[in-house]
N, C-alpha and C. Protein backbone atom coordinates (compact mmCIF):
# COMPACT_ATOMS: atom_id res chain seq x y z
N UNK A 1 62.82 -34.62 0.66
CA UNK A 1 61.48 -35.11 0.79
C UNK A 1 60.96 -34.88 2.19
N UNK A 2 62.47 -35.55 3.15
CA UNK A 2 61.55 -34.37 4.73
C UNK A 2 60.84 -33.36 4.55
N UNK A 3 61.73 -32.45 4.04
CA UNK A 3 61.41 -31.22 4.24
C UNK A 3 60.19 -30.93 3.55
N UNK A 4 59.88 -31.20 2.52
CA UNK A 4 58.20 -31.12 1.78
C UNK A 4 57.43 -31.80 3.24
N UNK A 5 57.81 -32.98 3.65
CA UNK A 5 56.27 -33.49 4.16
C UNK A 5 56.50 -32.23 5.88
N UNK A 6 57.46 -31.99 6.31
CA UNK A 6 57.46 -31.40 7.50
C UNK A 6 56.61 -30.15 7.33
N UNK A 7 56.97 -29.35 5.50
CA UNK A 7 56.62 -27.97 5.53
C UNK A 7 54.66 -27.73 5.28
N UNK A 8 54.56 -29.19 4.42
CA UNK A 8 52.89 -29.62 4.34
C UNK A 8 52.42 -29.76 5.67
N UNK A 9 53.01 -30.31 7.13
CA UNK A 9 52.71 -30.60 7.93
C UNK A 9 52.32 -29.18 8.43
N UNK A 10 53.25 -28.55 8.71
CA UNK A 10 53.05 -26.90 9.37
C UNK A 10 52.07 -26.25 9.08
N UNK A 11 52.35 -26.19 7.68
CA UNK A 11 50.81 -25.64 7.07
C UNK A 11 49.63 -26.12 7.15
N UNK A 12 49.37 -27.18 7.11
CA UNK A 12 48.11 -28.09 7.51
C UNK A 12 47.89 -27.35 8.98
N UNK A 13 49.32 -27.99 10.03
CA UNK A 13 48.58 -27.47 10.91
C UNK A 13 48.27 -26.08 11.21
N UNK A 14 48.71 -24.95 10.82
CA UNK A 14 48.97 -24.14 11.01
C UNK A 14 47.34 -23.52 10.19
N UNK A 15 46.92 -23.62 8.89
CA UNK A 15 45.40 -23.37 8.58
C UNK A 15 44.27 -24.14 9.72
N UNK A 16 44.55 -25.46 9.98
CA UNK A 16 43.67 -25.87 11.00
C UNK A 16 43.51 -25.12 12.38
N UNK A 17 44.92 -24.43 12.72
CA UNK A 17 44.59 -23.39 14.03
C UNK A 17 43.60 -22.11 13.51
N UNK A 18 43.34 -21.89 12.45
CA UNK A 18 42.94 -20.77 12.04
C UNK A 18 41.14 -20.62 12.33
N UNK A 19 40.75 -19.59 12.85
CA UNK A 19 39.00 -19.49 13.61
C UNK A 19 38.63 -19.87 11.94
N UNK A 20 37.34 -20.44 11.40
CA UNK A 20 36.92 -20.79 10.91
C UNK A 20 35.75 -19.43 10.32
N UNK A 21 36.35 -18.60 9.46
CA UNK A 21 35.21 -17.44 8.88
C UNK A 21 34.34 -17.64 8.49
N UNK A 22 33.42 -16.88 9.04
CA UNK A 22 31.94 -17.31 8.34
C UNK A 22 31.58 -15.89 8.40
N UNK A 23 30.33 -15.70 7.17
CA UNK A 23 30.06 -14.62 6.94
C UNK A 23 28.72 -13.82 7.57
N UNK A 24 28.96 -12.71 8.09
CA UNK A 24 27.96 -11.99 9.03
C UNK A 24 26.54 -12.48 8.46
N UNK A 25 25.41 -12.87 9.24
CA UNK A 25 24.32 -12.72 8.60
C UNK A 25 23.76 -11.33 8.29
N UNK A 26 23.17 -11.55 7.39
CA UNK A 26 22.58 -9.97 6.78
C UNK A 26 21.37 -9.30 7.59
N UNK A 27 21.70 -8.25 7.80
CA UNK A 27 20.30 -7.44 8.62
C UNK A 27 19.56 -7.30 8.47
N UNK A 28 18.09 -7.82 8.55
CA UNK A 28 16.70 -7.80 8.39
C UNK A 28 16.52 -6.64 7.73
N UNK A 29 17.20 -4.90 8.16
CA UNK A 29 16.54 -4.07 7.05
C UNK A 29 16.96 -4.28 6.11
N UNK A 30 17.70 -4.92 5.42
CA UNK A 30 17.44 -4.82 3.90
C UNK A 30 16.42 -5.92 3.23
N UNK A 31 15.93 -6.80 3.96
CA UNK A 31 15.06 -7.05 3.01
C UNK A 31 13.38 -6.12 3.51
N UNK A 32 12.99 -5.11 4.63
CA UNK A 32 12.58 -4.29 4.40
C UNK A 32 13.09 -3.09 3.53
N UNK A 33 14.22 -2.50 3.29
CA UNK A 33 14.74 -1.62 2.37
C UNK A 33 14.15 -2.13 0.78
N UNK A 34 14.24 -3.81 0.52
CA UNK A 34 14.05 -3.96 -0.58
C UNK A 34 12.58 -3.83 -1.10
N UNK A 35 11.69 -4.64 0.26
CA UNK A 35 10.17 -4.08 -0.12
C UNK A 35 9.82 -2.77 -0.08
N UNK A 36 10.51 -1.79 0.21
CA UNK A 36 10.55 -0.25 0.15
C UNK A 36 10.40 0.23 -1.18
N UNK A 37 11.61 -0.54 -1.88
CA UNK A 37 12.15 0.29 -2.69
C UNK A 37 11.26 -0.49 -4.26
N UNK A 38 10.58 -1.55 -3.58
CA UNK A 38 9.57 -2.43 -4.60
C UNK A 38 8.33 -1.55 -4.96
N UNK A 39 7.69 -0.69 -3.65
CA UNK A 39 6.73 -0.43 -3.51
C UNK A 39 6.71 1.00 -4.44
N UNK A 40 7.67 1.67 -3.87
CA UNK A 40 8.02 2.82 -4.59
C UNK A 40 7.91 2.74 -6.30
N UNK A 41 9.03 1.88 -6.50
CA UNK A 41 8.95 1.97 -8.29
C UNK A 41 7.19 1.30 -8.45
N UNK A 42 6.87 0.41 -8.07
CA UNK A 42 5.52 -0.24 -8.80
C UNK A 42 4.54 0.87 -8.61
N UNK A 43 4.32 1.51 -7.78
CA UNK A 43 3.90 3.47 -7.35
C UNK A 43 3.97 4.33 -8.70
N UNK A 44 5.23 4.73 -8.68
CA UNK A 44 5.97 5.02 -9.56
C UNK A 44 5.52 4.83 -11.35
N UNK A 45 5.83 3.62 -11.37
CA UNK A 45 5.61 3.50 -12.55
C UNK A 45 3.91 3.46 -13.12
N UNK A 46 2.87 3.05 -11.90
CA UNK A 46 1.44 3.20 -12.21
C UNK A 46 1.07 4.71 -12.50
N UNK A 47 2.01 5.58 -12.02
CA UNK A 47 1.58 6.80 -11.76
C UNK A 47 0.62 7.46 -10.70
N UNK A 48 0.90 6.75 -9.80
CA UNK A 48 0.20 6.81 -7.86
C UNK A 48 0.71 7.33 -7.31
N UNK A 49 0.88 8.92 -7.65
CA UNK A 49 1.40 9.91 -6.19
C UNK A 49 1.26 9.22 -4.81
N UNK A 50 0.07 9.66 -4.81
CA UNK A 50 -0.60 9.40 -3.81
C UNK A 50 -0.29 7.98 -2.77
N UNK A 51 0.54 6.76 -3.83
CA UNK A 51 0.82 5.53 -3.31
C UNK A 51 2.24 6.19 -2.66
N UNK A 52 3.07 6.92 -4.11
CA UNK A 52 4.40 7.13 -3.34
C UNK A 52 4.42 7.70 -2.26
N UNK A 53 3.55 8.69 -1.81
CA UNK A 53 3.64 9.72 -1.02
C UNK A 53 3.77 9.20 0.77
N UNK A 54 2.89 7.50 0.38
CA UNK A 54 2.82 6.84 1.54
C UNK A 54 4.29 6.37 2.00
N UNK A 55 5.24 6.53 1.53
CA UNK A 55 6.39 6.04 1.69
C UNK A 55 7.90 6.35 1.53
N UNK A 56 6.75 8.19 1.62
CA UNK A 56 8.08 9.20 1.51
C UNK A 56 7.99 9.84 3.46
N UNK A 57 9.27 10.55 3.76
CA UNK A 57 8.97 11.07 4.89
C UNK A 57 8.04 12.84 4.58
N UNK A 58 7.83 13.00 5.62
CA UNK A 58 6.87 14.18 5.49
C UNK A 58 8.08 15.67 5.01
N UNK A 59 9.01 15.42 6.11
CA UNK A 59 9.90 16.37 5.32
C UNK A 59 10.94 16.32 4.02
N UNK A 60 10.53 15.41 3.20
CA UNK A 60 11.14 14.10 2.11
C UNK A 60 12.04 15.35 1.69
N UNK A 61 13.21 15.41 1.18
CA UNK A 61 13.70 16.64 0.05
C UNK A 61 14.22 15.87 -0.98
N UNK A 62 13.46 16.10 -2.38
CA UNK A 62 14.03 15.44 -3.57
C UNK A 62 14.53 16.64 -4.75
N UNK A 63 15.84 16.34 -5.50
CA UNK A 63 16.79 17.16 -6.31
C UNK A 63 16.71 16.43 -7.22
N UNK A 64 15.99 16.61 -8.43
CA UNK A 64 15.74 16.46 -9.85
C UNK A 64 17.07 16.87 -10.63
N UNK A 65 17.05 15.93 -11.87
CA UNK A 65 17.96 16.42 -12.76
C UNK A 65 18.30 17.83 -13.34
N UNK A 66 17.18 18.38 -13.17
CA UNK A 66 17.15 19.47 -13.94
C UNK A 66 17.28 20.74 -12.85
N UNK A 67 17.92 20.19 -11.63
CA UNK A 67 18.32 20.59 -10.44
C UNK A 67 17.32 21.58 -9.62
N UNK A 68 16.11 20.95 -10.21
CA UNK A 68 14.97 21.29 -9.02
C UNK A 68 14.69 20.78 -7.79
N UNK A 69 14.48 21.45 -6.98
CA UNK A 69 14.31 20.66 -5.60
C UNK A 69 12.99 20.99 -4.74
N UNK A 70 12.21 19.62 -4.60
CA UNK A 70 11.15 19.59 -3.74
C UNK A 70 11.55 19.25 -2.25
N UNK A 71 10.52 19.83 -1.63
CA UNK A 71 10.36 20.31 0.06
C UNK A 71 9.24 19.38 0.70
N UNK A 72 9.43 18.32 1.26
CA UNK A 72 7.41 18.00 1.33
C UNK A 72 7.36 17.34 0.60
N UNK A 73 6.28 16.46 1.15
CA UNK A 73 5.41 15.78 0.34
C UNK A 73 4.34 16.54 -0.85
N UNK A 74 3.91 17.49 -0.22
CA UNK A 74 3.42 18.65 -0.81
C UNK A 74 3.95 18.45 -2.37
N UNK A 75 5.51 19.63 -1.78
CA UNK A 75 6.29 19.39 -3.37
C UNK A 75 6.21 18.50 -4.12
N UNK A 76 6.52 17.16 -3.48
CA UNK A 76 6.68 16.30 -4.18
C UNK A 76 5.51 16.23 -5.06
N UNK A 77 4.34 15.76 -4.73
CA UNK A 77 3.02 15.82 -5.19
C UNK A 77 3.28 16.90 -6.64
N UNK A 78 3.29 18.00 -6.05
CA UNK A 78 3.08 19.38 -7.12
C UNK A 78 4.08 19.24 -8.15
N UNK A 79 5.24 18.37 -7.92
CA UNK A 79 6.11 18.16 -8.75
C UNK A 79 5.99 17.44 -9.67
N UNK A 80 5.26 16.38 -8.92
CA UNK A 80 4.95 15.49 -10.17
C UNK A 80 3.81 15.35 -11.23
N UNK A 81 2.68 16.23 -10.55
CA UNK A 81 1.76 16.55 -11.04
C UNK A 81 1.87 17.62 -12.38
N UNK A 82 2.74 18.31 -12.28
CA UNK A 82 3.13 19.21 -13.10
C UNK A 82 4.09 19.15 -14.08
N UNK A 83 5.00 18.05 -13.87
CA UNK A 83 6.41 17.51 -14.78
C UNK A 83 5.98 16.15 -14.78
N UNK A 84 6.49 15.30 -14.27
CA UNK A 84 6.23 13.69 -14.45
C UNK A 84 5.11 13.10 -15.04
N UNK A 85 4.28 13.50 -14.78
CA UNK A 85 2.84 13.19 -15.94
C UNK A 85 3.17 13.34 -17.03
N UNK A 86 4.06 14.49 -17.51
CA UNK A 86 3.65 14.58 -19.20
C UNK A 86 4.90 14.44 -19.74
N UNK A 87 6.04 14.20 -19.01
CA UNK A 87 7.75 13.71 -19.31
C UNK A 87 8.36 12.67 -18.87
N UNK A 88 8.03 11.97 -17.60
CA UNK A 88 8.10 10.53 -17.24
C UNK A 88 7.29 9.57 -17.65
N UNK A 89 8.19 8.69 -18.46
CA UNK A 89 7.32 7.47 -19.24
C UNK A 89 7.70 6.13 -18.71
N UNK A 90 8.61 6.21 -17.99
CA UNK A 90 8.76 4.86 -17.45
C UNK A 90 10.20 4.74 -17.10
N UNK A 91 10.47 3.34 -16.31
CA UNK A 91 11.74 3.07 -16.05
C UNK A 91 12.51 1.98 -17.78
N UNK A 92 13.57 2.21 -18.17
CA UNK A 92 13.83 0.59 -19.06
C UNK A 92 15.00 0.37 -17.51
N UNK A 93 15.62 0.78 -16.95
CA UNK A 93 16.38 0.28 -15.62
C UNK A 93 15.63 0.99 -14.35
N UNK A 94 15.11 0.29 -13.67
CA UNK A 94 14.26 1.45 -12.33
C UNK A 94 15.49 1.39 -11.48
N UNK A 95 15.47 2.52 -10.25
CA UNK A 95 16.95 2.49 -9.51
C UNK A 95 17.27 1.19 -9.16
N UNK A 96 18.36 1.10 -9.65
CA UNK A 96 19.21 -0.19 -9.02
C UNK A 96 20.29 0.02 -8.11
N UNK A 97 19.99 -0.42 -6.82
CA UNK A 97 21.64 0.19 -6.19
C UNK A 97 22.97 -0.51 -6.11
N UNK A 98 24.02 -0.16 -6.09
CA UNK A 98 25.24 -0.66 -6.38
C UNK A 98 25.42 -2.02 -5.37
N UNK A 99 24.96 -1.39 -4.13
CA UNK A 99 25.87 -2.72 -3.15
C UNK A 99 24.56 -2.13 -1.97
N UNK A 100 24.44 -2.87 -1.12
CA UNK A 100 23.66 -2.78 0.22
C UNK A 100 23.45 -1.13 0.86
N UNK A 101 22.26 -1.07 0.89
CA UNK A 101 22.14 0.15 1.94
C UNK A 101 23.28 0.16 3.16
N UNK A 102 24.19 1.45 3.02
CA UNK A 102 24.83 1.69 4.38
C UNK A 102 23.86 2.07 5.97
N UNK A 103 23.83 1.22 6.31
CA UNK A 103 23.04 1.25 7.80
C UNK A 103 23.98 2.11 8.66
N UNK A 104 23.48 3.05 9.33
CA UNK A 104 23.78 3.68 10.69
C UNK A 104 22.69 3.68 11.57
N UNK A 105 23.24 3.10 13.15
CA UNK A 105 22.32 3.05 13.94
C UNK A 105 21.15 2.58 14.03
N UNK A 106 20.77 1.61 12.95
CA UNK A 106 19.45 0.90 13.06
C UNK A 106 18.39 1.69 12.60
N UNK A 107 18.73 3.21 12.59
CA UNK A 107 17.48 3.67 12.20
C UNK A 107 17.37 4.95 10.62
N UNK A 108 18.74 4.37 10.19
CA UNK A 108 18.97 5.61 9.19
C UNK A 108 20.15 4.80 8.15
N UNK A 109 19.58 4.87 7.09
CA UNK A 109 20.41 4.58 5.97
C UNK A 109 20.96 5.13 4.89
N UNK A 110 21.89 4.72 3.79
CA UNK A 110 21.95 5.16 2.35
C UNK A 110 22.22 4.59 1.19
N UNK A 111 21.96 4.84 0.45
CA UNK A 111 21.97 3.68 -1.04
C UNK A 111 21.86 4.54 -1.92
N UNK A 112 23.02 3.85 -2.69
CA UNK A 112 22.88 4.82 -4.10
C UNK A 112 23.09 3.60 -5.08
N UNK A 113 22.80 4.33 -6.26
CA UNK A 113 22.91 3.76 -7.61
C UNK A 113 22.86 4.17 -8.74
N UNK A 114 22.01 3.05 -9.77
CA UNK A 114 22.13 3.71 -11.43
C UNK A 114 20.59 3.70 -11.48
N UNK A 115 19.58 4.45 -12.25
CA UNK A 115 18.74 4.22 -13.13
C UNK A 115 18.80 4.75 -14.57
N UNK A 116 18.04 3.96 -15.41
CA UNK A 116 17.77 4.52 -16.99
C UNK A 116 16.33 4.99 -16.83
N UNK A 117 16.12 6.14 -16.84
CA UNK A 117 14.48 7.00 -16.93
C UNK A 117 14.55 7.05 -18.78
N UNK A 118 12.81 7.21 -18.99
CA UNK A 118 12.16 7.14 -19.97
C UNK A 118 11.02 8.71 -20.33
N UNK A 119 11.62 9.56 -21.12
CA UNK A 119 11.48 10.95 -20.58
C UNK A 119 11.06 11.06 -22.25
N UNK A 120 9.80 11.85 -22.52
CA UNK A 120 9.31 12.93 -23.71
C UNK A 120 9.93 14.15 -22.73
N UNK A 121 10.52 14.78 -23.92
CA UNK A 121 10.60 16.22 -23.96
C UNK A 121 10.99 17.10 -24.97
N UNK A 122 11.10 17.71 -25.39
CA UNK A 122 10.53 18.66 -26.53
C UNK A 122 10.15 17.87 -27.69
N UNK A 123 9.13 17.05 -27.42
CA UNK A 123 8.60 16.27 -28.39
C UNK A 123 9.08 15.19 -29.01
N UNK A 124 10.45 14.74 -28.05
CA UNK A 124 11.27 13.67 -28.15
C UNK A 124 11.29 12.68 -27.39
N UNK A 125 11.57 11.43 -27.66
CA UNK A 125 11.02 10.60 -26.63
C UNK A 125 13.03 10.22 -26.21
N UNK A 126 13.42 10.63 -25.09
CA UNK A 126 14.76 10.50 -24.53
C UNK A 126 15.13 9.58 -23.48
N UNK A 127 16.07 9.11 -23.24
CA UNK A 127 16.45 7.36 -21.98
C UNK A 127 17.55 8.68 -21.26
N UNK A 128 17.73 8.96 -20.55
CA UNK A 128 18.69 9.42 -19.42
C UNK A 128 19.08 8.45 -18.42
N UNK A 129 20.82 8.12 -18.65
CA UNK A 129 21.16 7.04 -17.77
C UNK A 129 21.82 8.05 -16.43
N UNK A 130 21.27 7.47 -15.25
CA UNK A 130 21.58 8.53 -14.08
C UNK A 130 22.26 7.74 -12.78
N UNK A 131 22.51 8.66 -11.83
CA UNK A 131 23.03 8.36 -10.91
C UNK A 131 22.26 8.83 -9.50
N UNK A 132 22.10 8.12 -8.12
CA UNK A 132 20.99 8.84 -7.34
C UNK A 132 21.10 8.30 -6.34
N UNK A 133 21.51 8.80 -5.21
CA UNK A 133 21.61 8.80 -3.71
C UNK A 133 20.47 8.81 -3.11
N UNK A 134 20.05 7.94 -2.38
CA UNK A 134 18.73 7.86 -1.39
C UNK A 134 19.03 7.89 0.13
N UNK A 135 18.34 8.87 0.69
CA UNK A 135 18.64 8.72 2.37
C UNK A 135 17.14 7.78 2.88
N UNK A 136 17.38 7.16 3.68
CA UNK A 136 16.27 6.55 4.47
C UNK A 136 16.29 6.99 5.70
N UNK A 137 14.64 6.59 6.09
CA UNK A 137 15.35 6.52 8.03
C UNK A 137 13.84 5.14 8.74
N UNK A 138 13.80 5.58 9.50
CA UNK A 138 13.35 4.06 10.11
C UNK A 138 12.03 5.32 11.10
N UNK A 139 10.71 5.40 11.32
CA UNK A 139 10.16 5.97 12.18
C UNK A 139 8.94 5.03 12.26
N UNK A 140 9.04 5.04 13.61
CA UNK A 140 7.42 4.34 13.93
C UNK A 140 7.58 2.28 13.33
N UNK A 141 8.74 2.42 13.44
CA UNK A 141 8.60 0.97 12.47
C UNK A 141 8.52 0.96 11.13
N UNK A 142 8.50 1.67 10.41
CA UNK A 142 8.51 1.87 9.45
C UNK A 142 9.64 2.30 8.33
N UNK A 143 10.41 1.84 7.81
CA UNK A 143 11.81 2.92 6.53
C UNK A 143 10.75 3.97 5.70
N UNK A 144 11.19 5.03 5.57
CA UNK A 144 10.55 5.76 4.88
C UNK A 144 11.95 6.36 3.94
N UNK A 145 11.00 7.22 2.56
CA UNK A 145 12.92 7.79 2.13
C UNK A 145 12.42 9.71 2.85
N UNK A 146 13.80 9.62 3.45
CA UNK A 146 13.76 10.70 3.79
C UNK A 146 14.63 12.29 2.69
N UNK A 147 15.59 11.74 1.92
CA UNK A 147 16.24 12.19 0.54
C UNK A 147 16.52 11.31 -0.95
N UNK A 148 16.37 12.03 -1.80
CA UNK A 148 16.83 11.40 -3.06
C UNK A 148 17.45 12.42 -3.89
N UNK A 149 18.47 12.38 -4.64
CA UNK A 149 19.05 13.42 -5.31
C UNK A 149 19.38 12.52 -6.52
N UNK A 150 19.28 12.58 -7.65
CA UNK A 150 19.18 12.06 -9.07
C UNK A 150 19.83 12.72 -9.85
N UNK A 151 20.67 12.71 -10.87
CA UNK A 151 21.68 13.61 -11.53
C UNK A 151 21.92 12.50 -12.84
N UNK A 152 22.41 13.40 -14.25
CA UNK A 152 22.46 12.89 -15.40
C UNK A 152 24.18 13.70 -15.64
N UNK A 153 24.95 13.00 -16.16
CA UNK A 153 26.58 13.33 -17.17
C UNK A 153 26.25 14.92 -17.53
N UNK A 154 26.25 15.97 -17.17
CA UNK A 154 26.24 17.09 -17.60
C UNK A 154 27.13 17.11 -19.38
N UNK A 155 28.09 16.34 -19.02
CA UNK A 155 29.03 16.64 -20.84
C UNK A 155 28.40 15.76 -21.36
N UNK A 156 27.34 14.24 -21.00
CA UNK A 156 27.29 13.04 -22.15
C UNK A 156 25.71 12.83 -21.68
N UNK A 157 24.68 13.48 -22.42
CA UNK A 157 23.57 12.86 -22.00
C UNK A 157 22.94 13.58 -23.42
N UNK A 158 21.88 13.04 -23.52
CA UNK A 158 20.38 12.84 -24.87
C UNK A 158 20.32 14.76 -25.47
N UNK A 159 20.58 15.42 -24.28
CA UNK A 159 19.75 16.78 -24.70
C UNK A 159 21.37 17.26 -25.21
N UNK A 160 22.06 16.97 -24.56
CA UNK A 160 23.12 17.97 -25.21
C UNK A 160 23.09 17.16 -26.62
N UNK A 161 23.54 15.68 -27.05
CA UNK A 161 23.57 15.22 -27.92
C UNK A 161 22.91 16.19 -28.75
N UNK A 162 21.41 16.35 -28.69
CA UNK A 162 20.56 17.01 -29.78
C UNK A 162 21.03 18.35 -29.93
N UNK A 163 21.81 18.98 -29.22
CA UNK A 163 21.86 20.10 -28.98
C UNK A 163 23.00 20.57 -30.29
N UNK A 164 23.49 19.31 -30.01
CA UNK A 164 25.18 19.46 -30.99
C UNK A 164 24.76 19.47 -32.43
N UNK A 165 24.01 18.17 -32.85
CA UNK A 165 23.37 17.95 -33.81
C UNK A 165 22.78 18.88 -34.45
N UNK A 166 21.81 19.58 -33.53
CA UNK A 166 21.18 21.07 -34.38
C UNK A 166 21.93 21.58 -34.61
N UNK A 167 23.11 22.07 -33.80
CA UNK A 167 24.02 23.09 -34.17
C UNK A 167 25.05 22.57 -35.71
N UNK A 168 25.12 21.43 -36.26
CA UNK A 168 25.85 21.07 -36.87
C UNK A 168 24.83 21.00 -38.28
N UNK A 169 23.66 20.79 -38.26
CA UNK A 169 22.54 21.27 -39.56
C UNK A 169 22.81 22.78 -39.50
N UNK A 170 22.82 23.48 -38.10
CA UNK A 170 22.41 24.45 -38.91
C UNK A 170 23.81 25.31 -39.31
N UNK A 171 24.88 24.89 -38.95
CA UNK A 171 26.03 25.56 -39.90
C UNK A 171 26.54 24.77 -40.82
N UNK A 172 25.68 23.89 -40.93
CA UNK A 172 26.14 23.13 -42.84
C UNK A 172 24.41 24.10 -43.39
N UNK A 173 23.43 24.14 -43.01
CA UNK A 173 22.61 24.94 -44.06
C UNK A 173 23.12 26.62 -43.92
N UNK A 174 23.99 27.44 -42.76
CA UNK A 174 24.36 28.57 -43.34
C UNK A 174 25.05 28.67 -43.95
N UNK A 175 26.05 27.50 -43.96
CA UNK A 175 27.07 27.63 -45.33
C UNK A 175 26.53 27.36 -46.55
N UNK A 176 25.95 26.39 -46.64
CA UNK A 176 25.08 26.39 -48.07
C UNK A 176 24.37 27.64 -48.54
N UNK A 177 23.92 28.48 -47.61
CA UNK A 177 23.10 29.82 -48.20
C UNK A 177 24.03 30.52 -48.44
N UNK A 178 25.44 30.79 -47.81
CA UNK A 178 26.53 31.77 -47.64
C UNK A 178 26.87 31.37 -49.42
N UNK A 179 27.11 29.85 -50.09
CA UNK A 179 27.81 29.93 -51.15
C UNK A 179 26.85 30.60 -52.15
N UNK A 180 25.41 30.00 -51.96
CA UNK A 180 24.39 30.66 -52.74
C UNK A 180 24.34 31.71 -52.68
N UNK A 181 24.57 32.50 -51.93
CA UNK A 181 24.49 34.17 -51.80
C UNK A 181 25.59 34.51 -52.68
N UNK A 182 26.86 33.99 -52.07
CA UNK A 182 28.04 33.98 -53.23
C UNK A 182 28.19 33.75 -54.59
N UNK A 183 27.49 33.08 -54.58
CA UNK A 183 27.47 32.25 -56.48
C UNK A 183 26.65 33.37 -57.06
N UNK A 184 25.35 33.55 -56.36
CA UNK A 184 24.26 34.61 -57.02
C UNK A 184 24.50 35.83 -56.84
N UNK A 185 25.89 36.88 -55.95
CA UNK A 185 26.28 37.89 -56.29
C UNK A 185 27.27 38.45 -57.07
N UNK A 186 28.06 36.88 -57.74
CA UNK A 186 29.08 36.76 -58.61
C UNK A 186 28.85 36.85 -59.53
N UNK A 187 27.44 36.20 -60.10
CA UNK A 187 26.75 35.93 -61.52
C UNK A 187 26.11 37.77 -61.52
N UNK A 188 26.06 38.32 -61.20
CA UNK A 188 25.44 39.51 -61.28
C UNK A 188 26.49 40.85 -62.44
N UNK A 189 25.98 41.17 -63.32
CA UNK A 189 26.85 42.02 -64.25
C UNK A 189 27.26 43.35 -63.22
N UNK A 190 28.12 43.86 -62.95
CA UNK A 190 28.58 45.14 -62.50
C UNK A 190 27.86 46.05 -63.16
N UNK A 191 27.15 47.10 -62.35
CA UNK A 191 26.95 48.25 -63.37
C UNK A 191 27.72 48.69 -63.78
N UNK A 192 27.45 49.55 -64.84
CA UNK A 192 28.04 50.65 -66.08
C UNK A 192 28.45 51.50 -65.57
């Protein structure tokens, strides 16, 4: 029974010598990162270039799924004007990022995550669940995104799905014509 209360004793004292952890407070940019990244999707989803554009950097470079890449705000603009209008329908997940923007130096960050995009295309209305790295940086007082690169499962996503599917009608309807061709050159009398 000594020995219990001596070994409770040690330990008691021995956690009580211990510095008392407390957890870092969190760095003011992220809750600018978060109104960033508020402004962007509500942009975004109105369909306001022109809003996003305020809150991209001038040399922004963005890499589309379909592994296009804009230069500029410019691009960006022309990009979306030309694709996203008539194939982006919305977020059902807008980017969500995994864990905190990695801060370097106060003036440059990164964050990645998941989104689910809401996409018509070939007359299909398709959800692509993705993955997408964002660079930031900090100028004038301001976070702007300075990269975004967005990417979909090359082996497991909506278009290949369809892709398989067609291919699987259409070699159950060539076999069906192959037996019909067969049946109806069998039934045929041999000439004389």
């Amino acid at each position: 029974m000594k020995r219990l209360s001596l070994l409770t004793a040690t330990c008691a004292l021995f956690l009580s010598a211990l510095p008392l952890v407390q957890a870092a407070p969190e760095d003011p940019a992220h809750n600018e990162l978060r109104a960033l990244r508020t402004q962007i999707i509500d942009a975004i989803t109105k369909g306001d270039i022109d809003a996003v554009l305020t809150h991209v950097h001038p040399k922004v470079v963005v890499t589309w799924q379909n592994a296009e890449v804009c230069r500029g705000a410019a691009g960006l603009k022309e990009f979306f004007e030309r694709m996203g209008r008539k194939s982006f329908k919305g977020y059902k997940v807008p980017p969500t990022p995994d864990d905190l923007t990695q801060l370097y130096g106060g003036d440059m960050g990164v964050s990645f995550g998941h989104v689910v995009g809401q996409y018509t295309l070939l007359g299909k209305e398709l959800e692509f669940k993705s993955r997408w790295t964002a660079t930031l940086v900090k100028e004038n007082g301001k976070w702007l995104l300075a990269s975004y690169h967005v990417s979909f499962n090359a082996l497991d996503n909506p278009l290949l799905n369809a892709a398989e599917k067609s291919l699987i009608w259409v070699a159950a309807g060539t076999g069906v014509l192959g037996v019909l061709i067969g049946v109806f050159l069998g039934r045929r009398k041999p000439a004389a």
